[in-house]
Protein backbone atom coordinates (compact mmCIF):
# COMPACT_ATOMS: atom_id res chain seq x y z
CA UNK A 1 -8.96 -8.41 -13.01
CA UNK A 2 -6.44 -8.43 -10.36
CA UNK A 3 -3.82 -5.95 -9.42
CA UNK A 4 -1.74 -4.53 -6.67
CA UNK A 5 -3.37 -4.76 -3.44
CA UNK A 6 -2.98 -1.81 -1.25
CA UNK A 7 -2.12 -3.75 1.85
CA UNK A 8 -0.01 -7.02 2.48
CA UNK A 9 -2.67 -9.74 2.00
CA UNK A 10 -5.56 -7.30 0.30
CA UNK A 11 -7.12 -8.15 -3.09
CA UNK A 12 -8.49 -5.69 -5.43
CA UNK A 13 -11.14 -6.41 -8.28
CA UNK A 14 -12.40 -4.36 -10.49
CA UNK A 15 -15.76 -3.82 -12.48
CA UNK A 16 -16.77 -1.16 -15.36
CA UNK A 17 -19.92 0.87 -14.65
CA UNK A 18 -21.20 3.50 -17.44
CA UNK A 19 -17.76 3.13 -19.00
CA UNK A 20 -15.95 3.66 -16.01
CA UNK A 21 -13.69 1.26 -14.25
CA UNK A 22 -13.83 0.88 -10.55
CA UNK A 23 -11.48 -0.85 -8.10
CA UNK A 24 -12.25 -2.65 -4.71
CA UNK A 25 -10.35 -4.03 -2.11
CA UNK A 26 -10.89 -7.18 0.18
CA UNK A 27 -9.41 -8.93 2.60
CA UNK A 28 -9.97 -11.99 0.90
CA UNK A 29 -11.54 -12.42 -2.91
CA UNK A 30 -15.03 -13.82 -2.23
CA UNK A 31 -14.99 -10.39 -0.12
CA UNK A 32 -13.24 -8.38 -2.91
CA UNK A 33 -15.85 -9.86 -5.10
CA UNK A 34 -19.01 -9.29 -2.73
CA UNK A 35 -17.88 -5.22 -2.43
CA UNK A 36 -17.71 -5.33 -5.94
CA UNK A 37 -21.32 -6.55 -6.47
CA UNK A 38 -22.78 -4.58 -3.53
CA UNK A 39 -21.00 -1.29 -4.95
CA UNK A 40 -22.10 -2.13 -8.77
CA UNK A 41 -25.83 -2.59 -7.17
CA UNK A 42 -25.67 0.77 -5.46
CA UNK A 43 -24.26 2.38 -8.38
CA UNK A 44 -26.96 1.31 -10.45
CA UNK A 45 -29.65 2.16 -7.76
CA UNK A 46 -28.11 6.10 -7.87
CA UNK A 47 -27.27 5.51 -4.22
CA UNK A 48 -23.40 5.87 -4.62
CA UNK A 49 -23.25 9.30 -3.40
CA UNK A 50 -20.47 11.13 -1.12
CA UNK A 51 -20.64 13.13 1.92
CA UNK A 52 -19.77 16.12 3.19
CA UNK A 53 -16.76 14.95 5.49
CA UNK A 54 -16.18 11.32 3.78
CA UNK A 55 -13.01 9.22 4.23
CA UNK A 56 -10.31 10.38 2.21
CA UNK A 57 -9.89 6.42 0.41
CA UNK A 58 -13.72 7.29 -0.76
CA UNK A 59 -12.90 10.76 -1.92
CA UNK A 60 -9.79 9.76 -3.56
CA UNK A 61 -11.28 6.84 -5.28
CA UNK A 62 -13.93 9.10 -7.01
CA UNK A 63 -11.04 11.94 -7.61
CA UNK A 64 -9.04 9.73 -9.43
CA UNK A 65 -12.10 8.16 -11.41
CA UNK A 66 -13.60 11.24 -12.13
CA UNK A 67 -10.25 14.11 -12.95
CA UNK A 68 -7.14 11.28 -13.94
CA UNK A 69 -9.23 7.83 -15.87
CA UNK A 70 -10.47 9.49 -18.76
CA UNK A 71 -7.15 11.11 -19.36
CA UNK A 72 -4.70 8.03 -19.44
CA UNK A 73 -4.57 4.56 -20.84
CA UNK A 74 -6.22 1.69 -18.38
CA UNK A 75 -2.39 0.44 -17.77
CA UNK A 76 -1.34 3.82 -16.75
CA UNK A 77 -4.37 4.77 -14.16
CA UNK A 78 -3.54 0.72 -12.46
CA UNK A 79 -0.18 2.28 -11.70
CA UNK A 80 -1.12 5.60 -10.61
CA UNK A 81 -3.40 3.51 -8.56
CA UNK A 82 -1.19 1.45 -6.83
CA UNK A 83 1.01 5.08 -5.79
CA UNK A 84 -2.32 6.06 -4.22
CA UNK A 85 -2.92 3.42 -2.22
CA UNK A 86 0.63 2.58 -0.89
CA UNK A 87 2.10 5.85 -0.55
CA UNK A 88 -1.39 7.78 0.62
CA UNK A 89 -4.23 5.80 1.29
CA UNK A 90 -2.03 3.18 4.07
CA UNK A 91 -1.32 6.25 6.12
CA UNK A 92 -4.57 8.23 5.81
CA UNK A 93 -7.13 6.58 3.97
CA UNK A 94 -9.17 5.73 6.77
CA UNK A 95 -9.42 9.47 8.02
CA UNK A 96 -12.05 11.96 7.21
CA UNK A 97 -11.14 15.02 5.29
CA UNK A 98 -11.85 17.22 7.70
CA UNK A 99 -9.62 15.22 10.10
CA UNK A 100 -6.58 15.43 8.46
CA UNK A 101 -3.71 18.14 9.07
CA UNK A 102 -0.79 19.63 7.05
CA UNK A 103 1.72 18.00 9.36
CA UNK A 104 -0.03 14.83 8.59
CA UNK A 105 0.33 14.89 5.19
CA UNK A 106 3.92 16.53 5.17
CA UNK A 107 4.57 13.33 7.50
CA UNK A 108 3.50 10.81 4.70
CA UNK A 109 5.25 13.10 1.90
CA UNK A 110 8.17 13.18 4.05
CA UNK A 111 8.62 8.94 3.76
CA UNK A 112 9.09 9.06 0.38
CA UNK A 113 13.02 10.39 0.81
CA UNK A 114 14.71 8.07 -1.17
CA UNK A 115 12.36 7.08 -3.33
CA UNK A 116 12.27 7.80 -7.28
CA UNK A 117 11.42 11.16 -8.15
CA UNK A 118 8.90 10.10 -10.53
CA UNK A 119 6.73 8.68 -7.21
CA UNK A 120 7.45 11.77 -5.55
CA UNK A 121 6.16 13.78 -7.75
CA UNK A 122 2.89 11.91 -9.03
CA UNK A 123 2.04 11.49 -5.07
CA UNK A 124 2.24 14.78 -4.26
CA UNK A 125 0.20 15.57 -7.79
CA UNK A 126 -2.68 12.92 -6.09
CA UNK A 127 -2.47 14.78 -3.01
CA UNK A 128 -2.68 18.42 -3.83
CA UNK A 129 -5.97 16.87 -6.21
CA UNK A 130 -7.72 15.93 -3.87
CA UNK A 131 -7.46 18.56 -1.32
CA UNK A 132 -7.94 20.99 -3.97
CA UNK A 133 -11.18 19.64 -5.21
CA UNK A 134 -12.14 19.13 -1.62
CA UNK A 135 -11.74 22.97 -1.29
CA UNK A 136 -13.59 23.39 -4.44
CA UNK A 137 -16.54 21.06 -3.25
CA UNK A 138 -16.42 22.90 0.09
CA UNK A 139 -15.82 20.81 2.27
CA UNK A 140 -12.42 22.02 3.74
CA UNK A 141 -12.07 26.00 3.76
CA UNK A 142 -8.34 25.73 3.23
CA UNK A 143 -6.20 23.65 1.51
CA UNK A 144 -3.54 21.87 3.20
CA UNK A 145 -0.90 21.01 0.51
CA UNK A 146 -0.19 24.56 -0.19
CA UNK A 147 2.71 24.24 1.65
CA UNK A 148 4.20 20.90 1.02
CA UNK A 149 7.97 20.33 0.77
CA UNK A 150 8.85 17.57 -1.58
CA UNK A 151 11.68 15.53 0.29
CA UNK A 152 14.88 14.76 -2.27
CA UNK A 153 14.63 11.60 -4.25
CA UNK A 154 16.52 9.77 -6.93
CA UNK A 155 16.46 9.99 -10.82
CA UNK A 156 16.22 6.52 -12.63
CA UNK A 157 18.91 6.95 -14.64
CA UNK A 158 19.42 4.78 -17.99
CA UNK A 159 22.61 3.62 -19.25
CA UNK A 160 23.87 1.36 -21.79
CA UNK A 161 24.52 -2.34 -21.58
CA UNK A 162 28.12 -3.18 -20.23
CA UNK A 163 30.65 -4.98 -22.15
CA UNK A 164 29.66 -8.49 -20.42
CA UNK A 165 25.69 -7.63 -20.71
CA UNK A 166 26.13 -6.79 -24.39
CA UNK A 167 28.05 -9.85 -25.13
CA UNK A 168 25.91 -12.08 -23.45
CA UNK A 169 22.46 -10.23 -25.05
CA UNK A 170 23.99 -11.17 -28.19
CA UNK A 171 24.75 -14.97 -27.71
CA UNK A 172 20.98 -14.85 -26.57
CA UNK A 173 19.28 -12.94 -28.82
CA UNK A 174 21.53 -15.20 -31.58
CA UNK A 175 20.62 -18.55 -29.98
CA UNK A 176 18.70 -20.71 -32.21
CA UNK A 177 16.78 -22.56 -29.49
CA UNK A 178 14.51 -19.09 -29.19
CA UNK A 179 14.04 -18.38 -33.02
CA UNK A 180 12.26 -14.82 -33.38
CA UNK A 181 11.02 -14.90 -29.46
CA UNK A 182 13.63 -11.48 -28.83
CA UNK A 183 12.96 -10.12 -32.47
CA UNK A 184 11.70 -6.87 -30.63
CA UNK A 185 14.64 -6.70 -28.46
CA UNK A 186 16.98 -6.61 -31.51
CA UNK A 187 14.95 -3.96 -33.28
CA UNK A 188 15.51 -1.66 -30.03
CA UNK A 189 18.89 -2.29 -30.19
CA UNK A 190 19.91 -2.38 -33.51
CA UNK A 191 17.46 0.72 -34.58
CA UNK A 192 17.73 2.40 -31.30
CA UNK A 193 13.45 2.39 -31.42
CA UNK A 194 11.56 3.10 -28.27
CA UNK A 195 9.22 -0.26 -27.23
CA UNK A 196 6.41 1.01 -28.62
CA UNK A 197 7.91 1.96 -31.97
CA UNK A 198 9.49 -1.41 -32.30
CA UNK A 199 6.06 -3.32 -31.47
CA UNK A 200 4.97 -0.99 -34.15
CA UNK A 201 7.84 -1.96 -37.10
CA UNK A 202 6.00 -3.56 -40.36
CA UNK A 203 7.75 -4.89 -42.88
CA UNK A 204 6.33 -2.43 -44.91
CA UNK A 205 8.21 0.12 -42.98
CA UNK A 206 11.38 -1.34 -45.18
CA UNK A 207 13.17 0.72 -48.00
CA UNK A 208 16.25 1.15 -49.94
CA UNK A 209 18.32 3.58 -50.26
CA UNK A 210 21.52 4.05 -52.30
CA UNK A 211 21.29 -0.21 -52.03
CA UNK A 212 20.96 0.21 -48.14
CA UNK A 213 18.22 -1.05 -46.09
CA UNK A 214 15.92 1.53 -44.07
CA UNK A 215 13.59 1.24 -41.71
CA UNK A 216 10.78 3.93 -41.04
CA UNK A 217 9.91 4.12 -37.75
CA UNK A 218 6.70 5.80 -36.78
CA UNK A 219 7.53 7.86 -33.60
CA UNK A 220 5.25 7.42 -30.97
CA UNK A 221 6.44 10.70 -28.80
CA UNK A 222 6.47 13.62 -31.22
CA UNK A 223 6.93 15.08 -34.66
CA UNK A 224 10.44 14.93 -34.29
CA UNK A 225 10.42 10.91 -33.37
CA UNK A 226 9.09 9.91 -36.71
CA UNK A 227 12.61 9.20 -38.58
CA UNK A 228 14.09 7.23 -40.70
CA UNK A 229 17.57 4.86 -39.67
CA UNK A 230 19.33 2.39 -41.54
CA UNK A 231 19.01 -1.31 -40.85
CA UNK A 232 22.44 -3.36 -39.48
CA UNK A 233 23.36 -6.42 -41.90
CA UNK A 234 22.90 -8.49 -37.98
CA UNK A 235 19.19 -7.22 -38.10
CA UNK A 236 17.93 -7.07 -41.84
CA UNK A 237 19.44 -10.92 -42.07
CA UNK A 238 16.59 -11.59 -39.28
CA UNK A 239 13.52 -9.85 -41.24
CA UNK A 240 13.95 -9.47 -44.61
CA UNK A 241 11.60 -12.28 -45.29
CA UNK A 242 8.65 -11.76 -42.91
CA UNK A 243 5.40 -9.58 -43.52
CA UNK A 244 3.88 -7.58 -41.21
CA UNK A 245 4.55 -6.44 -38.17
CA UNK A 246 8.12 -7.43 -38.00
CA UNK A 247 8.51 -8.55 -34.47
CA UNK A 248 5.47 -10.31 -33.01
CA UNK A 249 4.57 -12.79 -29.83
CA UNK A 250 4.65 -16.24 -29.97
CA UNK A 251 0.51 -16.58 -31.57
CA UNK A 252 2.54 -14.63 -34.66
CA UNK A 253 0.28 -11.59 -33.58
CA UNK A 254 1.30 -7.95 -32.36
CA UNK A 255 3.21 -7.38 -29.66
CA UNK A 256 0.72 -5.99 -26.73
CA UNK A 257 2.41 -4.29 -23.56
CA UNK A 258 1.85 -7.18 -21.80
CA UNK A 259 3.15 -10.10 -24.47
CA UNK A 260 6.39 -7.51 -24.46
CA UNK A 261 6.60 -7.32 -20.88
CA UNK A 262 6.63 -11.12 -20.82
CA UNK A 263 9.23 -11.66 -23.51
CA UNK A 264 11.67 -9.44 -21.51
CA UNK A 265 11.16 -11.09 -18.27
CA UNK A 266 12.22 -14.38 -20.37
CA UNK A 267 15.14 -12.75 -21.74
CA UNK A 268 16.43 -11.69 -18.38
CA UNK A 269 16.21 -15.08 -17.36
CA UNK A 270 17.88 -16.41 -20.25
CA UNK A 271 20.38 -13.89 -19.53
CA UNK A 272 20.82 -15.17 -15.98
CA UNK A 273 21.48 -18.47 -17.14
CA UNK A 274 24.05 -17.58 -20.05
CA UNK A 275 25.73 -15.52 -17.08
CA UNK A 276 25.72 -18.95 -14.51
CA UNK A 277 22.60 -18.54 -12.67
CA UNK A 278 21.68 -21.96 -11.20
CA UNK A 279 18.20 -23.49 -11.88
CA UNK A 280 16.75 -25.79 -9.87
CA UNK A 281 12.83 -27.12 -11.03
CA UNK A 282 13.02 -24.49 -13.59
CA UNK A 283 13.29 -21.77 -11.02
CA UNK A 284 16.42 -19.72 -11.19
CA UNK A 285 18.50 -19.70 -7.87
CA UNK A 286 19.46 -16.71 -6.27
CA UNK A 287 22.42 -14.58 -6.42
CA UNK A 288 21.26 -13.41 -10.16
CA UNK A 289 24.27 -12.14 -12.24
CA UNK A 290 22.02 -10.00 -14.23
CA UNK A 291 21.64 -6.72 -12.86
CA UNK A 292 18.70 -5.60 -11.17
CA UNK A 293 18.67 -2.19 -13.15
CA UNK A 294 18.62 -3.43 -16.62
CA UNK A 295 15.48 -2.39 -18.67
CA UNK A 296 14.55 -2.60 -21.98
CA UNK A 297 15.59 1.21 -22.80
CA UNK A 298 18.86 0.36 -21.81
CA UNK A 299 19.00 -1.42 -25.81
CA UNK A 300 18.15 2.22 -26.74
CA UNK A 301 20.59 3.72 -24.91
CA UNK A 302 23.23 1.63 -25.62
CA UNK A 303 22.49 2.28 -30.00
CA UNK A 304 23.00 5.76 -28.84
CA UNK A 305 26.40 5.11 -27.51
CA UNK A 306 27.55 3.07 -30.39
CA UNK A 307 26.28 5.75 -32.37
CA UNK A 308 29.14 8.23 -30.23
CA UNK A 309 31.32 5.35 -30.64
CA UNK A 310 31.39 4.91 -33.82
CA UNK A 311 32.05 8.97 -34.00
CA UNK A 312 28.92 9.77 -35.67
CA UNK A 313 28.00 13.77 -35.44
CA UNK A 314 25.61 14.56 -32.66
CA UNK A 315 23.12 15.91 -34.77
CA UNK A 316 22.79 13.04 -36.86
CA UNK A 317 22.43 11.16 -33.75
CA UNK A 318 19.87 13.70 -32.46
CA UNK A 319 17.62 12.36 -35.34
CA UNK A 320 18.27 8.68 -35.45
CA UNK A 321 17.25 8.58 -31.79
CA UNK A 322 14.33 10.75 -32.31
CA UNK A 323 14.94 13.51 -29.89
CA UNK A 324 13.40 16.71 -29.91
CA UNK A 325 16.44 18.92 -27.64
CA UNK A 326 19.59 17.74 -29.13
CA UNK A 327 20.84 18.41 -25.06
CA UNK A 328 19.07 14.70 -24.60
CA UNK A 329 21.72 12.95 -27.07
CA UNK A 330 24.78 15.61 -25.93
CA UNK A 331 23.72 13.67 -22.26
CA UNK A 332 23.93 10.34 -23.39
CA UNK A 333 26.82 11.54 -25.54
CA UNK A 334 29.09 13.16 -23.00
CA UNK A 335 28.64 9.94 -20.44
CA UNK A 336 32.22 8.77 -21.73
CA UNK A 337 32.80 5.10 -20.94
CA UNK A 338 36.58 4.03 -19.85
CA UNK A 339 37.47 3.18 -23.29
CA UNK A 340 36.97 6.71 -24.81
CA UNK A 341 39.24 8.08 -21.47
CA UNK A 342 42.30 5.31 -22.32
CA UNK A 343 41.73 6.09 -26.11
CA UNK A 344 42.22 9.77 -24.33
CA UNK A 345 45.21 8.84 -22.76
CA UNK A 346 47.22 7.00 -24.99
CA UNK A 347 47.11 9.97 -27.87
CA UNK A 348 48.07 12.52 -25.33
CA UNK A 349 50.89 9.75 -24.45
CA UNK A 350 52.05 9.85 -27.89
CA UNK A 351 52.29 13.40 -27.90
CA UNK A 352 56.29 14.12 -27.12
């Protein structure tokens, strides 16, 4: 199983041992794949042991294996993996603990200005880790993250779809050519359900109320996510008449992370297209009109919005979207688009 490399070139393979997954890098696969076997061997032969002073890629590797794996799904602990090895293990993976200095580390820290504050932070989680179990292990007397300054980064902020990316989601998501392919999609938009809740939607999940469709969707974050919402004409049209899981991939099973990462990277380029992205040998030609920010929570955002627009009470907003603080709807709620400003405008115009 492939996945990031760490540097430019580098492959990385993995293998399970005693339940365990491990990752290796090569230069090339047949060497990716010859570490792999060689490290499995020793493994097996109780040889794999670490020393006293070891590089801090080998003490990091076991860290992360031993304290963060059995905590977190195997998609999760790939991505911490790949923070590791870009934004530490580049700069001072090849050094021995011992080696390395505070300024070192505040130097590496210090190059991720800029970047999201979500790879700030888990970096300097990784780092303070493994200096901290170094110190623990004894093989540093002090620990030099005590003093880290995290440098200012940026919050990936989620908004709703614009006028133009709303209209043309709709002419795609409508498009008979793709059938039930963005089925998913709708449910996030129409039901304002996180991805994993729609994945989860069975038709089962369908009531009525007072003559009105409902769908109960299983919250996957807390107690307060578990909720009931009512089901758009637009929507219940689309899956009134299936059985099961109500939005599935294209082998009519359940939507897996990956199947729904898929279908959204084929949305976004069927949104490209619809916007007047060229194609040439089925490969879409840059500039893309789509922008580069759009994500699937944007669909939930943007049912949060309509909710506001459509002036329903916060509160009852608070539980269709499944929030816990009703200060996460009031922010989505009080990020006024233009048309609530001119609405603004012309009744204070009107006002003699």
């Amino acid at each position: 199983e492939d996945i990031m490399p760490r540097k430019k070139g580098d492959i990385t393979k993995t293998f399970t041992f005693q339940g365990k997954r491990y990752y290796v890098t090569g230069k090339t696969e047949r060497e990716a794949i010859e570490k792999c076997v060689l490290k499995k061997r020793e493994m097996e032969e109780g040889r794999y042991l670490i020393s006293d002073n070891p590089l801090l890629k080998h003490w990091a590797e076991l860290c992360m294996e031993t304290y963060v794996m059995p905590k977190v799904k195997d998609k999760t602990f790939k991505n911490y993996m790949d923070i590791v090895n870009i934004y530490i293990l580049n700069d001072l993976g090849d050094y021995q603990i011992k080696q390395i200095k505070a300024a070192q580390i505040q130097r590496v820290v210090n190059k991720l200005t800029g970047k999201s504050n979500h790879v700030i932070k888990q970096t300097t989680r990784f780092l303070k880790l493994f200096f901290k179990r170094a110190v623990i292990e004894k093989m540093i007397p002090e620990d030099p993250t005590l003093d880290l300054v995290k440098p200012k980064g940026t919050s990936k902020t989620r908004r709703a779809l614009t006028e133009e990316e709303n209209e043309v989601f709709l002419r795609v998501i409508n498009n008979p050519a793709f059938g039930d392919r963005f089925l998913v999609f709708m449910i996030m938009y129409y039901c304002g359900c996180r991805p994993e809740e729609a994945r989860n939607c069975e038709s089962s999940d369908i009531s009525f109320k007072d003559g009105y469709p409902i769908l109960h969707v299983r919250g996957t974050k807390r107690d307060a996510s578990d909720r009931n919402v009512p089901i758009p004409p637009q929507l219940y049209e689309r899956i009134k008449d299936r059985e099961g899981f109500l939005a599935t991939n294209e082998a009519g099973k359940k939507f897996t992370e990956q199947a729904f990462d898929s279908a959204w990277d084929r949305l976004e380029r069927e949104m490209n297209i619809e916007m007047g992205c060229k194609v040439y040998r089925n490969a879409l030609v840059p500039p893309f009109p789509l922008a580069e920010d759009l994500v699937p929570y944007c669909l939930r955002h943007t049912y949060c919005t309509n909710l506001q627009k459509q002036k329903i009470d916060i509160r009852i907003a608070q539980y269709l979207m499944g929030h816990k603080d009703i200060r996460m709807t009031a922010n989505i709620y009080t990020h006024a688009d233009d048309s609530f400003v001119i609405s603004a405008a012309e009744v204070m115009n009107a006002v003699k």
